[in-house]
Protein backbone atom coordinates (compact mmCIF):
# COMPACT_ATOMS: atom_id res chain seq x y z
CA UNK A 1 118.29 92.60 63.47
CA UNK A 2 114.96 94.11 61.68
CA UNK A 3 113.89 97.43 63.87
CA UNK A 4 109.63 96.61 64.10
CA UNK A 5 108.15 98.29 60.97
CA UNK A 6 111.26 98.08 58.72
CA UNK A 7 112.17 95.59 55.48
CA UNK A 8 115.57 93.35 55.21
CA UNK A 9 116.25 92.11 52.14
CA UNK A 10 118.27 88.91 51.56
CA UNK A 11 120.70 88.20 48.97
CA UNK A 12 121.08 84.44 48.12
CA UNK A 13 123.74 81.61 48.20
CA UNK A 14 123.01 81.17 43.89
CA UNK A 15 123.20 85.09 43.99
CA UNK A 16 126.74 86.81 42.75
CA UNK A 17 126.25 90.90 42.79
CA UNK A 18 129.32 92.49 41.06
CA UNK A 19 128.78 95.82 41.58
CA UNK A 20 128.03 98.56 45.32
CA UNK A 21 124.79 97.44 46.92
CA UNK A 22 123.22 100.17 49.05
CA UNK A 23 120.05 98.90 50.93
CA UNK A 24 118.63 101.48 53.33
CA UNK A 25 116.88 98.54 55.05
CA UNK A 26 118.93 95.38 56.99
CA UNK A 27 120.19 93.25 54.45
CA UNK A 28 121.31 88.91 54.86
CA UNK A 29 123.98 88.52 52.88
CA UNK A 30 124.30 84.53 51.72
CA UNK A 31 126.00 84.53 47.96
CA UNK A 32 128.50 86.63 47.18
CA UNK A 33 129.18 90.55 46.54
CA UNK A 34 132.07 92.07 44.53
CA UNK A 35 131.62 95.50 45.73
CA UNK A 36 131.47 98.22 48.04
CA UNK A 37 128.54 97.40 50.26
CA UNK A 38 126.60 99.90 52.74
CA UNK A 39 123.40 98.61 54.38
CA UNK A 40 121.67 99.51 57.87
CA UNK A 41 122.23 96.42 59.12
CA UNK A 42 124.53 93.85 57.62
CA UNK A 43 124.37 89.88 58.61
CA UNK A 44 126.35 86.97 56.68
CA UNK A 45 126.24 84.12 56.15
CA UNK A 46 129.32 81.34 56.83
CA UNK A 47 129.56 80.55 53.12
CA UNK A 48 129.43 84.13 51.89
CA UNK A 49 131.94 86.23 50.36
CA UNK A 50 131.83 90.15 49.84
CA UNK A 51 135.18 92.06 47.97
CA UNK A 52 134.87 95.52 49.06
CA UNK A 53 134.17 98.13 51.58
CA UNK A 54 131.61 97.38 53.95
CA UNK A 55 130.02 100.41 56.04
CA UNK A 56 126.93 99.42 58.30
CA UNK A 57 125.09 100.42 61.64
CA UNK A 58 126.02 97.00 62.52
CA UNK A 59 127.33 94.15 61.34
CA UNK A 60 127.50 90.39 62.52
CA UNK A 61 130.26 88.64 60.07
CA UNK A 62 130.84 85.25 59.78
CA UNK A 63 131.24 84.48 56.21
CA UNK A 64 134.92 86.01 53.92
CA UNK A 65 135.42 89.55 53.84
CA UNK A 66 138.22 91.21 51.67
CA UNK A 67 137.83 95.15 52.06
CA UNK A 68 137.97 97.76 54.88
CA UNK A 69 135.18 97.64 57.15
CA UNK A 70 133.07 100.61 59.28
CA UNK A 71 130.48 99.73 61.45
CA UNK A 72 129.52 100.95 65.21
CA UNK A 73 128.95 97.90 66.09
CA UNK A 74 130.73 94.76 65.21
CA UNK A 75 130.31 90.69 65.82
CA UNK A 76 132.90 88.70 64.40
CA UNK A 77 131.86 85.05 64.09
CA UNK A 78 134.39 82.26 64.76
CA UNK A 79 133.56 81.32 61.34
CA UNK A 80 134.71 84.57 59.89
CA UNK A 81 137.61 85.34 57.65
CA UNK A 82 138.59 88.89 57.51
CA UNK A 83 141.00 91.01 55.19
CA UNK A 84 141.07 94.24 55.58
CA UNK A 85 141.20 97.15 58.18
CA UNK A 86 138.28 97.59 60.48
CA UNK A 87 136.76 100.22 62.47
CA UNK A 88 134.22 100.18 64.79
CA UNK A 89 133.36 101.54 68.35
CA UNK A 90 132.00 98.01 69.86
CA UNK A 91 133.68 94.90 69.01
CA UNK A 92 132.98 91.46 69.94
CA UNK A 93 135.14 88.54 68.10
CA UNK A 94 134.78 84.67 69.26
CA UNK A 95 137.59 82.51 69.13
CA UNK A 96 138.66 81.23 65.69
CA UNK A 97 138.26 83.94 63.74
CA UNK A 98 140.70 85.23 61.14
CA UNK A 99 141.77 88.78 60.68
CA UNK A 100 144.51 90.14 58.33
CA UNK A 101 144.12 93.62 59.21
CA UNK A 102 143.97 96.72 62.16
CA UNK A 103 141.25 97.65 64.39
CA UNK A 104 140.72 100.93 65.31
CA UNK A 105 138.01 102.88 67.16
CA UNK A 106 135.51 104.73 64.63
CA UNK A 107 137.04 108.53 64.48
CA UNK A 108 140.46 107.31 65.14
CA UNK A 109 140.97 105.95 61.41
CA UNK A 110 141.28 108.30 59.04
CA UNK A 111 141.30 107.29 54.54
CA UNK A 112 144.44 108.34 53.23
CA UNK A 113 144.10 107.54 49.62
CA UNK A 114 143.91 103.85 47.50
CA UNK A 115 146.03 100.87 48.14
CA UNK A 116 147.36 99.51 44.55
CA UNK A 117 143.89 97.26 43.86
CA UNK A 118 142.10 100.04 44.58
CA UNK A 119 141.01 99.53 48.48
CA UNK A 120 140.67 101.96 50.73
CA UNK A 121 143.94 102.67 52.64
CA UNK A 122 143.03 103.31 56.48
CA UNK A 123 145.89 104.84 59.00
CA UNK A 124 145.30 105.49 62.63
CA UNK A 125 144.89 109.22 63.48
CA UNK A 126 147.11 111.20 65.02
């Protein structure tokens, strides 16, 4: 998902981050984040796992994801497991996939405060 000239970096299945991750470059995601997450591109991997907010350019998922989402464009993997409310303005999701959660177009969600374990809380717009 590299742009020609431009760096991913790749976090490993041994690797656990707890902590935000900001990568202005693409980033793999293989281990495991516990934190907010915000990356250029995002990619992950089917055994990964990432507990928090995720906000990327675009992001293929296929690993677990507990946390709200925001991304322009989205890929949900069959493989994926999804918990959270997601918005996007493309959105492809295969078959399979698992999603506790609400979709909404990007600009149609709005943050109205925390949920109790300290998530974003996402409403649609009126």
């Amino acid at each position: 998902m590299a742009a020609s000239g431009s760096t991913f970096s790749v976090i490993g299945t041994d690797v656990t981050i707890r902590g935000d991750v900001e990568a202005s470059a693409d980033l793999h995601v293989d281990g495991t984040v516990l934190g907010d997450l915000a990356c250029a591109n995002l990619v992950q991997g089917e055994a990964s796992r990432i507990e928090g907010a995720i906000t990327a350019e675009r992001a293929r998922l296929s690993g677990h994801v507990k946390g709200t989402i925001t991304t322009r464009d989205l890929v949900v993997l069959k493989s994926a497991r999804i918990e959270g409310d997601v918005a996007y303005e493309t959105l492809t999701i295969e078959q399979g996939a698992a999603v506790e959660g609400r979709f909404a177009p990007r600009g149609a969600v709005r943050t109205t405060g925390k949920t109790e374990d300290g998530e974003p809380k996402l409403t649609l717009a009126s």
